[in-house]
C-alpha atoms as a PDB file:
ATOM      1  CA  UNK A   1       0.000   0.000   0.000  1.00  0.00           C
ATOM      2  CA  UNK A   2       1.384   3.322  -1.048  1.00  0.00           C
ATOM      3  CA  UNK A   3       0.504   6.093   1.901  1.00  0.00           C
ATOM      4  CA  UNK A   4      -0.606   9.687   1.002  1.00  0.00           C
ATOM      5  CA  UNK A   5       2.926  11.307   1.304  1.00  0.00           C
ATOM      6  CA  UNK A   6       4.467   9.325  -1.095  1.00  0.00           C
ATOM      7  CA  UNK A   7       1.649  10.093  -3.696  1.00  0.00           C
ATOM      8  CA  UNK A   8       2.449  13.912  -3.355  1.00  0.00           C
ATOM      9  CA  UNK A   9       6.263  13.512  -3.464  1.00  0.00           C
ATOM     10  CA  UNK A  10       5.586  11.622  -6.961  1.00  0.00           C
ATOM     11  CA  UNK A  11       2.858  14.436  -8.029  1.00  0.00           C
ATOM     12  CA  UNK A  12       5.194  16.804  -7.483  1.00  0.00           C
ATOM     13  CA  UNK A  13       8.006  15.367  -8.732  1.00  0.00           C
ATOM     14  CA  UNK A  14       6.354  14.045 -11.967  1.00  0.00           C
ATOM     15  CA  UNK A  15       3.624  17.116 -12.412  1.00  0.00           C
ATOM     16  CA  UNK A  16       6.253  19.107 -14.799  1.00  0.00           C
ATOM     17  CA  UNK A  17       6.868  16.021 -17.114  1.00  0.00           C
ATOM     18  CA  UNK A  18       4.715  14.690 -20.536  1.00  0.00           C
ATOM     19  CA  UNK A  19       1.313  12.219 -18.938  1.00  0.00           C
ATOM     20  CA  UNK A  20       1.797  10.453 -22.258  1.00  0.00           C
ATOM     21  CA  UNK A  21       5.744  10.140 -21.979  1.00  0.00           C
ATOM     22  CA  UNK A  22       5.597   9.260 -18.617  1.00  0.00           C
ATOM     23  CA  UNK A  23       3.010   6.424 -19.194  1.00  0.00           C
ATOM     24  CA  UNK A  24       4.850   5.126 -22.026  1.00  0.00           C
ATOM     25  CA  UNK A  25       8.239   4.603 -19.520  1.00  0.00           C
ATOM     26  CA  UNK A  26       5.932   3.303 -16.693  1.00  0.00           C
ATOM     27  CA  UNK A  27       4.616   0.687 -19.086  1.00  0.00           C
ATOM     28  CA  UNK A  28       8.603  -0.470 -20.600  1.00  0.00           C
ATOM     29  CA  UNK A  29       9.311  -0.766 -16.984  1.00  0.00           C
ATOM     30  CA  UNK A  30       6.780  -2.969 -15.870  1.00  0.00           C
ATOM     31  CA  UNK A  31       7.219  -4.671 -18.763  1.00  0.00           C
ATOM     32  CA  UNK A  32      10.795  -5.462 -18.599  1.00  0.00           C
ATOM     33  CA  UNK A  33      11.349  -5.498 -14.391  1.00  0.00           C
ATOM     34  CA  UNK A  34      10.243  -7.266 -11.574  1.00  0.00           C
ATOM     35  CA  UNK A  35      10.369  -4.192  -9.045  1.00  0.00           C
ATOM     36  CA  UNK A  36       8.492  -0.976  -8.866  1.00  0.00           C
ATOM     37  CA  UNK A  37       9.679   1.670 -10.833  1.00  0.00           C
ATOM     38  CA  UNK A  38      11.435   4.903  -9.071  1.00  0.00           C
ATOM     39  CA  UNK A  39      11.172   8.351  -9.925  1.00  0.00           C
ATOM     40  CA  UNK A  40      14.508   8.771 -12.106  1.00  0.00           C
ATOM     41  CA  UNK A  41      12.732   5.433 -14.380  1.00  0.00           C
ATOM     42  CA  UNK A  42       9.757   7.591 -15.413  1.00  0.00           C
ATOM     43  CA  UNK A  43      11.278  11.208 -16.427  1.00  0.00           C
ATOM     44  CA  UNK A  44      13.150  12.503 -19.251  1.00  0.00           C
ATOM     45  CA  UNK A  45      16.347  12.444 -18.301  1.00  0.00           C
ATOM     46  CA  UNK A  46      18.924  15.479 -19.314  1.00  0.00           C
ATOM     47  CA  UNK A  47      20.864  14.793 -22.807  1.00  0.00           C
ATOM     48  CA  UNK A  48      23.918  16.322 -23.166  1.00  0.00           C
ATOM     49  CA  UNK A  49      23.221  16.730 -26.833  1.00  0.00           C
ATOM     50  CA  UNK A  50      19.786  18.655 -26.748  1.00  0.00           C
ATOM     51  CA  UNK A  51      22.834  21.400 -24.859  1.00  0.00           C
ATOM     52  CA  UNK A  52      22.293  24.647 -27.360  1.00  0.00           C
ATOM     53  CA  UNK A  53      25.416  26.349 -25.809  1.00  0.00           C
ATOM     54  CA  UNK A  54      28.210  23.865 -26.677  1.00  0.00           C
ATOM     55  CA  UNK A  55      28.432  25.411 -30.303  1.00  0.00           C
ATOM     56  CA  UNK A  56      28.760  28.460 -28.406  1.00  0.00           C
ATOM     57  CA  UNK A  57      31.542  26.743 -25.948  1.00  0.00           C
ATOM     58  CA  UNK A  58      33.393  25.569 -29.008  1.00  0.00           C
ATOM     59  CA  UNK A  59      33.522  28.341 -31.154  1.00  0.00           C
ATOM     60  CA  UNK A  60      35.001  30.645 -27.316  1.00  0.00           C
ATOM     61  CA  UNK A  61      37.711  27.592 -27.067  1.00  0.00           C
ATOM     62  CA  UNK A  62      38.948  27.924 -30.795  1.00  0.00           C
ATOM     63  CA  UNK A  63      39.009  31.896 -30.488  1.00  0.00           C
ATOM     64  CA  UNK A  64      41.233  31.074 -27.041  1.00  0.00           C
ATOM     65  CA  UNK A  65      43.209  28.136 -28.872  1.00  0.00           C
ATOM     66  CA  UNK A  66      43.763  30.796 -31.706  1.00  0.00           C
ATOM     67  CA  UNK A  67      44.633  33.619 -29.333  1.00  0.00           C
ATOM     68  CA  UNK A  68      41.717  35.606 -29.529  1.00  0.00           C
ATOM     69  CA  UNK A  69      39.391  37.493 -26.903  1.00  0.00           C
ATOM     70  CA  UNK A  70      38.746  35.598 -23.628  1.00  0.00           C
ATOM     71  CA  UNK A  71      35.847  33.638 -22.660  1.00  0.00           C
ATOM     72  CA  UNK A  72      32.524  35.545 -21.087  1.00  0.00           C
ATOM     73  CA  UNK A  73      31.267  34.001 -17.857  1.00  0.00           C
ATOM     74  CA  UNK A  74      27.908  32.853 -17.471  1.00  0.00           C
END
């Protein structure tokens, strides 16, 4: 039996994530696993490819590699 607190903690964890992408993962995990799914199972997890800035971080380190101006912070 799941208790009310852990219902919330998953609500509010899960709220800011796709119902349909979400389902989709619950249902490959039951599917393929014996155990209850956790949290990090069901949401999209961070791609280092869908990062927009690394073009940016590139082109800074060939402008520093070719002596040019110095990198901006962030």
């Amino acid at each position: 039996m799941i208790d009310g607190a852990v219902v919330e903690s998953w609500y509010r964890l899960l709220v800011g994530e796709e119902f349909r992408v979400v389902m989709r993962r619950l249902d490959n995990h039951v599917r393929q696993n014996k155990v209850m799914p956790t949290i990090f199972d069901l949401v999209e997890k961070p791609r280092p490819e869908h990062n927009k800035n690394v073009l940016r971080q590139v082109a800074e380190w060939e402008e520093v590699a070719n002596g040019g101006p110095r990198p901006r912070k962030y």
